[in-house]
Protein backbone atom coordinates (compact mmCIF):
# COMPACT_ATOMS: atom_id res chain seq x y z
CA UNK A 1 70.17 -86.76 138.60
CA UNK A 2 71.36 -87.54 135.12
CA UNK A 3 74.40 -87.74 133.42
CA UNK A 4 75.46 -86.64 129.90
CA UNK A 5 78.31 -86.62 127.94
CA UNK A 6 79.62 -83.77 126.50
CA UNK A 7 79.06 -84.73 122.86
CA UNK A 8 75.72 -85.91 123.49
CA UNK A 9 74.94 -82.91 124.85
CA UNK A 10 75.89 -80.88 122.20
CA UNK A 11 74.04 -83.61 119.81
CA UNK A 12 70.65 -83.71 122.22
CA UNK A 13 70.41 -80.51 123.24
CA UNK A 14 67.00 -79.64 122.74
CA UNK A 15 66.08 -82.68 124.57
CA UNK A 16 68.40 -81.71 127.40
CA UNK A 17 66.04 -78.61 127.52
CA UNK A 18 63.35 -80.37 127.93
CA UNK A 19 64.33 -82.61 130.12
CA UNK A 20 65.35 -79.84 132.41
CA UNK A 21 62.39 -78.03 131.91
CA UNK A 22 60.23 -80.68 133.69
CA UNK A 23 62.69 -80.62 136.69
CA UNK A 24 65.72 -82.95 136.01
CA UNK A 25 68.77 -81.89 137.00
CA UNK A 26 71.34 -83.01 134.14
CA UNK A 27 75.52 -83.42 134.77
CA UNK A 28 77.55 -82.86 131.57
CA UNK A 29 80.76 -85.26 131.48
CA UNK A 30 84.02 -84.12 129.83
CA UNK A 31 86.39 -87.17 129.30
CA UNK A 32 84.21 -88.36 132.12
CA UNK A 33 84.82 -85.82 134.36
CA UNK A 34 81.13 -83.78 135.84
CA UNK A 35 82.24 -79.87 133.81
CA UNK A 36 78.62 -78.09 134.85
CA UNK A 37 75.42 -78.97 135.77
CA UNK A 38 72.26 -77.52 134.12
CA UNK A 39 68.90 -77.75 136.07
CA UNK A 40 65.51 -75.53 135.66
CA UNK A 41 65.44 -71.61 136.50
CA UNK A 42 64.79 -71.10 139.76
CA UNK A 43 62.62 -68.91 140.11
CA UNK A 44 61.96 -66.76 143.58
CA UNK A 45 62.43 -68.57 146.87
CA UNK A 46 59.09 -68.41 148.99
CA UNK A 47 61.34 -68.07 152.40
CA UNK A 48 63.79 -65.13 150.19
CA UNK A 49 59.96 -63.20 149.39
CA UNK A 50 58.65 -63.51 152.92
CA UNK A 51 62.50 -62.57 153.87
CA UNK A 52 62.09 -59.58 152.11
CA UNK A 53 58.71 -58.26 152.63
CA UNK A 54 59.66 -58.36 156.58
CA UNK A 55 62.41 -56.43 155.99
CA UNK A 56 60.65 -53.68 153.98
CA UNK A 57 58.09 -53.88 156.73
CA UNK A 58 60.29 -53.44 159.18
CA UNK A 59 61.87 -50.53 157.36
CA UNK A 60 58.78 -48.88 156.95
CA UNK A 61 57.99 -49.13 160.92
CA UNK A 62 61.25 -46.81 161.50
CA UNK A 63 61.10 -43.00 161.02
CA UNK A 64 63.95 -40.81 159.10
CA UNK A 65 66.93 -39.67 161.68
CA UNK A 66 69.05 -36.93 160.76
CA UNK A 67 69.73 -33.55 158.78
CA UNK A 68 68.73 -34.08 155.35
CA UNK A 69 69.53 -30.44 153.66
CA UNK A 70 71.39 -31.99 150.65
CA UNK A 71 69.94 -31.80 146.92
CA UNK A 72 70.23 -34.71 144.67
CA UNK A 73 72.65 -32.35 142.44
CA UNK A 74 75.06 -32.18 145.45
CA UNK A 75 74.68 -35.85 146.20
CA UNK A 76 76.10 -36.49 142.44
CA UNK A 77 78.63 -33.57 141.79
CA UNK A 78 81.67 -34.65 141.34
């Protein structure tokens, strides 16, 4: 992981972008102190996908229980 300071941040921040768009994970310093920590978009976890397509699976598997006699009008009216 790398460390910045704040003011080179602000002065380097294109290269900050780039940096963190190859995978490094950057600390900004304030007065030396770590204020936030940029690092690359994740994008979707492989375990949260296969999490969720067992759930919708699962979901499928079950049938409808009770009275459903309602409109969507009634559902909404206020």
């Amino acid at each position: 992981m790398k460390t910045i300071s704040a003011a080179d941040a602000n002065r380097h921040f294109s290269g900050l972008l780039r940096d963190v768009a190859t995978g490094e994970v950057v600390t900004v310093l304030s007065r030396g102190k770590p204020v936030a920590t940029i690092g690359p978009a994740v994008r979707e976890n492989h375990q949260r996908q296969i999490a969720r397509q067992t759930l919708l699976s699962r979901l499928r598997q079950n049938t409808a229980s009770g009275k459903r006699d309602w409109t969507r009008d009634e559902l909404y009216e206020g």
